[in-house]
Every structure is written in C-alpha cells, then in structure tokens.
Protein backbone atom coordinates (compact mmCIF):
# COMPACT_ATOMS: atom_id res chain seq x y z
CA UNK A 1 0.00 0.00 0.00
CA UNK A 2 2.98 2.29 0.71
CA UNK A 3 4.38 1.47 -2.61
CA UNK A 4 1.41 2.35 -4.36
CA UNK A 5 0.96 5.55 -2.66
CA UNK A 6 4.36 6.82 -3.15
CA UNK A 7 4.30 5.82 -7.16
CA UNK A 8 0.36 7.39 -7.48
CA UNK A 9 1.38 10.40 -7.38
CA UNK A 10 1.01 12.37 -10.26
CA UNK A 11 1.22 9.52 -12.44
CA UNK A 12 -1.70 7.73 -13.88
CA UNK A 13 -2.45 4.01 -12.97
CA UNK A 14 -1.59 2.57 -16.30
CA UNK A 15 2.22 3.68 -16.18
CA UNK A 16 2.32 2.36 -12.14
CA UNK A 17 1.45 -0.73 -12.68
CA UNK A 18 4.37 -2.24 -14.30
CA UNK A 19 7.17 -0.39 -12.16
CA UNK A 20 4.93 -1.27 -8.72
CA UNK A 21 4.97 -5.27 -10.11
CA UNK A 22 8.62 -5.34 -10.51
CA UNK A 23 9.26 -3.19 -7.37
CA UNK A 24 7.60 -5.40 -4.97
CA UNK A 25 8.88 -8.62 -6.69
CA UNK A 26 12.39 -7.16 -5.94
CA UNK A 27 11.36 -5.79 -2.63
CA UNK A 28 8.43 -7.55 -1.04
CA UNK A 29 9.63 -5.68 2.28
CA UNK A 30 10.48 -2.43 3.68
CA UNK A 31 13.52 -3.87 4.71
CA UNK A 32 14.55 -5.75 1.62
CA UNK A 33 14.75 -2.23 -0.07
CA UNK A 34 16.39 -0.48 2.81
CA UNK A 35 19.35 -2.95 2.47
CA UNK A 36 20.39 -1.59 -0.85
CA UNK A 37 21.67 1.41 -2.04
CA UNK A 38 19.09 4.72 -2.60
CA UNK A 39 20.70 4.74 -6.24
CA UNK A 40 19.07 1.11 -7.11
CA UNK A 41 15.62 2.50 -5.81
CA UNK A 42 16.15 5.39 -8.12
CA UNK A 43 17.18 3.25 -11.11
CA UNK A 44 14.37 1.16 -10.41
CA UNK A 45 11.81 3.95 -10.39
CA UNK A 46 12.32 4.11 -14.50
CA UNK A 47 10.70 6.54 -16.18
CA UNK A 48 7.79 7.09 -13.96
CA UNK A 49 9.15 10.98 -13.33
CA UNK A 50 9.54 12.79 -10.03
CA UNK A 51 11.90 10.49 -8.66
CA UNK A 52 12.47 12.26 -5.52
CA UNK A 53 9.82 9.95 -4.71
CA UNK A 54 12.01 6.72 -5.08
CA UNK A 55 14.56 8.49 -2.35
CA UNK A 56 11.88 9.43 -0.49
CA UNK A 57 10.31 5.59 -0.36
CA UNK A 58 13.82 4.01 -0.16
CA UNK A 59 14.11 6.27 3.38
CA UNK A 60 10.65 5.96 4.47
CA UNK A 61 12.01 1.97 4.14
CA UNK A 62 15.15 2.45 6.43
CA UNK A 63 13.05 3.95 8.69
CA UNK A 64 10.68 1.60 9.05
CA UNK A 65 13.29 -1.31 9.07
CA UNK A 66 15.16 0.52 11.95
CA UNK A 67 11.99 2.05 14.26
CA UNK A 68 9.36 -0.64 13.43
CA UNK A 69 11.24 -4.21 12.80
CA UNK A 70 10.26 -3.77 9.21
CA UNK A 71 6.35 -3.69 9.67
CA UNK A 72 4.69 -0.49 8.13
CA UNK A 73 3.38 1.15 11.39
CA UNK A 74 -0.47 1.24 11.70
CA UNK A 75 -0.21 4.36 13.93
CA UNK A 76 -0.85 7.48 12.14
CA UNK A 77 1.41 10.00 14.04
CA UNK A 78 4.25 6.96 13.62
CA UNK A 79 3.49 7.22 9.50
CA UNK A 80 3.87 11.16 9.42
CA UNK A 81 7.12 10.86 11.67
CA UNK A 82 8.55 8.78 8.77
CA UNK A 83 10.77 10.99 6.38
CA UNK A 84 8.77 11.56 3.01
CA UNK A 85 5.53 10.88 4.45
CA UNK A 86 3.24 13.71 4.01
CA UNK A 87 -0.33 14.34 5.59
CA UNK A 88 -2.36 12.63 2.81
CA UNK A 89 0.42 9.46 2.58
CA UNK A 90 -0.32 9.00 6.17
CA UNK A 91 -4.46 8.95 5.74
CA UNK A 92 -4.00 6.74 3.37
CA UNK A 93 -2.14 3.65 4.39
CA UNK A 94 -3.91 4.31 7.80
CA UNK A 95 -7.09 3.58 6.05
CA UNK A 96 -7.03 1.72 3.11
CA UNK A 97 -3.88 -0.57 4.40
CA UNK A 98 -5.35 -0.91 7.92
CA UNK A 99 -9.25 0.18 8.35
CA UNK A 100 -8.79 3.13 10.10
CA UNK A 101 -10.89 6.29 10.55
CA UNK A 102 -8.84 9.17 8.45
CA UNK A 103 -9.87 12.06 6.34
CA UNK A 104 -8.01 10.92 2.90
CA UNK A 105 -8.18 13.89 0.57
CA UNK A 106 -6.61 13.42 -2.51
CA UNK A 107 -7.23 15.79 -5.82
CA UNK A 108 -10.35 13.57 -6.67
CA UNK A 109 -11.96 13.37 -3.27
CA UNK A 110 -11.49 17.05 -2.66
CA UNK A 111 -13.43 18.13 -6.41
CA UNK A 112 -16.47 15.65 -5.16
CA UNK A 113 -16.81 17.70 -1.66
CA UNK A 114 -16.37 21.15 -3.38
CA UNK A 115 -19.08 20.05 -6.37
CA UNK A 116 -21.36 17.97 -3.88
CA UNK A 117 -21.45 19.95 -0.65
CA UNK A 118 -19.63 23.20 -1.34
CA UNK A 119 -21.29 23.76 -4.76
CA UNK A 120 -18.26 24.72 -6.35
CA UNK A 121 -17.00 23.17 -9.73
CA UNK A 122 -13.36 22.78 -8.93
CA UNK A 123 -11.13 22.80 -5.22
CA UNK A 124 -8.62 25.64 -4.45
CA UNK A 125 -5.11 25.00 -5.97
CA UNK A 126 -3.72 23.72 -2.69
CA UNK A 127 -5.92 22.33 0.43
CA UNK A 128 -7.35 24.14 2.83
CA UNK A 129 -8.18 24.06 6.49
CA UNK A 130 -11.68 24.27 5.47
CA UNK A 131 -11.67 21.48 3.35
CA UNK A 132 -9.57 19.53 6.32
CA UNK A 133 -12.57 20.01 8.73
CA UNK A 134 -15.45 19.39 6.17
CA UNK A 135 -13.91 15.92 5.00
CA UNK A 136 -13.71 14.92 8.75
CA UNK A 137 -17.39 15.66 9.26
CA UNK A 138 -18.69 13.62 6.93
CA UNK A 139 -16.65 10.77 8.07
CA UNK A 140 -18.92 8.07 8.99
CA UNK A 141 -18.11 7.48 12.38
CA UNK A 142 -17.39 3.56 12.57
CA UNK A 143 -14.06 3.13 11.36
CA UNK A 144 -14.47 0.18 8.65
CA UNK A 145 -17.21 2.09 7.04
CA UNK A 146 -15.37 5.54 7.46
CA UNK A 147 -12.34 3.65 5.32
CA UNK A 148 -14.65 2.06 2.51
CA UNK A 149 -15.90 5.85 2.41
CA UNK A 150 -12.31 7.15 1.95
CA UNK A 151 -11.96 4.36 -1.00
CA UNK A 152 -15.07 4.78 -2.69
CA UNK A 153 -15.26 8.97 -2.36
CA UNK A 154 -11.92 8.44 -4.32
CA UNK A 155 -12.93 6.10 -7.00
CA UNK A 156 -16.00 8.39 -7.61
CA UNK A 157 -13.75 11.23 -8.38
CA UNK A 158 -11.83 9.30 -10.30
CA UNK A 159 -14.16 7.16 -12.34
CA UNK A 160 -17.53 9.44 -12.72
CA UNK A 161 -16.98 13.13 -10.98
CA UNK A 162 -13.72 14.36 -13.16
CA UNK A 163 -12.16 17.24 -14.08
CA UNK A 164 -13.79 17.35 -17.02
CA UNK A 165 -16.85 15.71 -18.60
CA UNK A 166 -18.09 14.42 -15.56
CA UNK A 167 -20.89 11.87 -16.18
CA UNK A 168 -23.46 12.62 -13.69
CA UNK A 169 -26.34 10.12 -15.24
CA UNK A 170 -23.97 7.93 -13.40
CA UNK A 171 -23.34 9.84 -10.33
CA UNK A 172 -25.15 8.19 -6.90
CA UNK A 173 -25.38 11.20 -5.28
CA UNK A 174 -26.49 13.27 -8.17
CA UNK A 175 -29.45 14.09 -6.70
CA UNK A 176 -27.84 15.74 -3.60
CA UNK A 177 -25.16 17.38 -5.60
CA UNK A 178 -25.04 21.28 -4.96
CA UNK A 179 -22.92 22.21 -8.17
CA UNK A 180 -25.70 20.31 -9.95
CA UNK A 181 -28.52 21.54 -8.47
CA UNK A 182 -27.23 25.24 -8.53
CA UNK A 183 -26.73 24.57 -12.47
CA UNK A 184 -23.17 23.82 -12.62
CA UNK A 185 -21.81 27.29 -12.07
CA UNK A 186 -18.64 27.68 -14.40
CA UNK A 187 -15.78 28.43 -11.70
CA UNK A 188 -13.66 31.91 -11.56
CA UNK A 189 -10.56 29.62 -11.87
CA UNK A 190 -10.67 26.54 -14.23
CA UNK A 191 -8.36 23.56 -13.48
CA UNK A 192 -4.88 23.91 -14.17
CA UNK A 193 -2.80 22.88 -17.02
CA UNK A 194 -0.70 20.41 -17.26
CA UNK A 195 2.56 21.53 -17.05
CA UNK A 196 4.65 21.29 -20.28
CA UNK A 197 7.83 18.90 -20.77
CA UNK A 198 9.58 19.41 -24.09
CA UNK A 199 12.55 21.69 -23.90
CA UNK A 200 12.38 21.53 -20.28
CA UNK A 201 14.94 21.02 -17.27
CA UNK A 202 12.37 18.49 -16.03
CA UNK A 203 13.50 16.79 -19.52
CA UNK A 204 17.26 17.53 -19.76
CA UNK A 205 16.98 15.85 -16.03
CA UNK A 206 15.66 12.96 -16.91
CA UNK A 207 17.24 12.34 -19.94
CA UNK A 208 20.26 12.46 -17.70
CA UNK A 209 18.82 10.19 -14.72
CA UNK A 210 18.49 7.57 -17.97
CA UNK A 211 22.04 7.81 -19.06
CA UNK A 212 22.86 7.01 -15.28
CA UNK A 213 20.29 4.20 -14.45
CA UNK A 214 21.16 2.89 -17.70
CA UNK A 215 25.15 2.86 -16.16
CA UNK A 216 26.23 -0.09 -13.63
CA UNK A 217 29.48 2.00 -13.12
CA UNK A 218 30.63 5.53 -13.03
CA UNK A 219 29.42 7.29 -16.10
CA UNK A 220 31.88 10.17 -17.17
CA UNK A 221 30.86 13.80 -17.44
CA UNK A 222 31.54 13.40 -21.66
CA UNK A 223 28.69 10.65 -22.09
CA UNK A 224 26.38 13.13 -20.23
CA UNK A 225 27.19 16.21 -22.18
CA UNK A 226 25.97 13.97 -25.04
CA UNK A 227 22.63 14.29 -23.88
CA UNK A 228 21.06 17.63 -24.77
CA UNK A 229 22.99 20.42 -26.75
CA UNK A 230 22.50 23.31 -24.57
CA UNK A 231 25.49 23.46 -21.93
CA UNK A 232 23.96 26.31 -19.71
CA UNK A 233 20.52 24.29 -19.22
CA UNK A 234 22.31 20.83 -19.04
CA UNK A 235 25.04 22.05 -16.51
CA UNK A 236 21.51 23.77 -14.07
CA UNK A 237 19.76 20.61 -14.64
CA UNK A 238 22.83 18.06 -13.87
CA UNK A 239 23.61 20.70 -10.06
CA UNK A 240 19.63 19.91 -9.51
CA UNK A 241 19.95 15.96 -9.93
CA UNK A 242 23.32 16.31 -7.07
CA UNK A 243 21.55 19.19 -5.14
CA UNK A 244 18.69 16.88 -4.93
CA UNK A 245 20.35 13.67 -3.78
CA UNK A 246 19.36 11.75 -7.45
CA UNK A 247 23.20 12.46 -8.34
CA UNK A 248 26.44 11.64 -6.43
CA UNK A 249 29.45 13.01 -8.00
CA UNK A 250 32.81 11.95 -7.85
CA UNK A 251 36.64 12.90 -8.15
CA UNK A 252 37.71 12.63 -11.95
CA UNK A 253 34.47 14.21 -13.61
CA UNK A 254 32.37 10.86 -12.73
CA UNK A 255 28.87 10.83 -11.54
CA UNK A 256 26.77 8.06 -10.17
CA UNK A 257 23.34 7.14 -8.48
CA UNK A 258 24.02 7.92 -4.84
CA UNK A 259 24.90 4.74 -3.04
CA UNK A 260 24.40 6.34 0.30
C-alpha cells in the first residue's frame, strides 16, 4: 500500500502498474529495499518521473526497518514521523492498508466535496483548512465504514466526478449534488494545465537520470554532455539531480546514483 501511494502520485495508474509489479517482486519488504543502495531504488523507479519519490520511499524503508522491525506502522502519528511521508500518505495507508478512521483527501476526493457539498466546480489550488474540517465531518463514524468511504469517495472522483466531462447520469449522489442543483456554475478559476515537458529542465533531467540508471558504473561527465545540446541548461539541470540527492558526484568528472 505504501508502494502504491508513493508511485500514485502524479502519475496515472496505467504507467504504475508495471514499475509497482517489478518493485515489490524485488522488494516484497520495507527492509529488503532499505538494504540496498538509494541509487538502485532510483534506477528502479524508471521513467515514472519525479523520482524524488524513489529516495523518499527508499528512506521511508530504512526507517521503518530501523523504528518498526520492518512492519509499516499502523499508527498514524508513527506514518507522518517517517521521512517523506506527508499528511495525505499517512491517511492513506492508515485507512485503506489498515481500516482506520482518516480524512483521505486526494485531488479527486477534494473536487467531489467542493461540487457535492460546497457547490463549487473545482477545489482551491492547494488544500485548505476548510476542506480539512469538512472531510472529517462527513466521516462516517465507525471506522471500517469511514475507510470504505475514503476508497469509494476516491474512485467516484476518479471514475464518474472528473475534471472534465463528468458523467453525472452515473453519479449516486447526483441528486444531492449542490454544483448540480445550482446549475453547474462555471468556476472563476478553471483547473490547471498540465505543465509542459519538451525543452524543459524536467526533460534535460531525466534524460540524464536515464544515461545514469542505464550505467552499472561511473558514467563520465563526456557521455552526459551527449545528452542535450545546450550546456547552460544541461550544466543547471545536472547541479539539480546532485543538489537533490538523485546524483552523487565523484573525483575525476564521474557521476553516479548515490549509493548512500
């Protein structure tokens, strides 16, 4: 379940899959990933982008291997204590992982409440307090149910309440919906765009990060320059991947995954 969180992120189901398969075939356990080096989770982590997420996931795993005997804690202040693990990470695996009574409020879950209660056709850019406390209230208050509320709130925000062309003929609480019954009200702010890649350091990065995962050794600073033609953008993008801890560099113009 931690897996899955960490990888879900941003990225759409049909890319996880694969990567998630292989990862937990490698590394059925927290600790089985903590034993090796941060580099292998990011060369692992492939092309599924943002792979601060691997380091974050391959310390989350020390963590748990050194505080918790290699179990995934159930406690939910334990989960946000471990490094990378964020408010919504910690709702999660708290309640889909182990039945518990958390407010999970991911991007899909948070549109439903502002269309359904709120009346509102999209969520603020980032989550509010407000939306903290009105996701808590409608918690059903038994815990198993409150958790199958978490899951299926999500999957109708996924499946049937989206961004865009939302099908409400298939929507069971159409009925109730404000933003429906108020006429669908365009909103002041549509959703955001998605961000663009080409020509980007987001590219130029990982267009290096595949030069190194595709290295078992030191790769030298000449096999990287090969990479994108632009010295100025590859040089910013190349200090981001070290800055970050995606990029250990070494005496002799060498560069590697980090190994520690």
């Amino acid at each position: 379940m931690m897996v899955s969180e960490f990888m879900l992120q941003q990225t759409p189901v049909n890319r996880v899959l694969p990567v998630y398969e292989q990862w937990l075939a490698r590394w059925p356990r927290p600790a089985d990933l903590a034993a090796e080096a941060p580099g292998e989770a990011v060369r692992a982590w492939g092309r599924l982008g943002y792979p601060r997420r691997a380091l974050r996931l391959h310390g989350a795993s020390v963590a748990i291997t050194e505080r918790h005997g290699g179990d995934v804690p159930a406690d939910h202040a334990q989960l946000l204590a471990l490094p990378g693990i964020g408010e919504y990470t910690a709702a999660a695996v708290a309640s889909f992982a182990y039945g518990q009574r958390h407010a999970v409020l991911d991007t899909n879950v948070r549109r439903v409440f502002a269309r359904a209660v709120t009346g509102t056709q999209y969520p603020p850019n980032a989550t509010t307090a407000a939306e903290r406390r009105l996701a808590r209230t409608l918690l059903p208050e038994d815990a198993p149910t409150a958790a199958r509320w978490a899951a299926a709130s999500m999957e109708l925000g996924a499946l049937v309440c989206t961004a865009k062309n939302e099908t409400c003929r298939h929507c069971p609480i159409a009925a109730q919906c404000a933003w429906r019954l108020a006429g669908k009200p365009a909103h002041e702010g549509p959703p955001r765009r998605g961000q663009t890649y080409a020509g980007t350091d987001r590219q130029v990065r990982g267009r290096l990060l595949a030069v190194l995962r595709e290295a078992h050794h030191p790769v030298p600073q000449s096999a990287l320059d090969r990479v994108w033609h632009e010295p100025v953008q590859r040089a910013r993008a190349l200090d981001g991947l070290v800055a970050d801890g995606l990029v250990e560099p070494l005496q002799g113009g060498l560069y590697r995954l980090p190994q520690t």
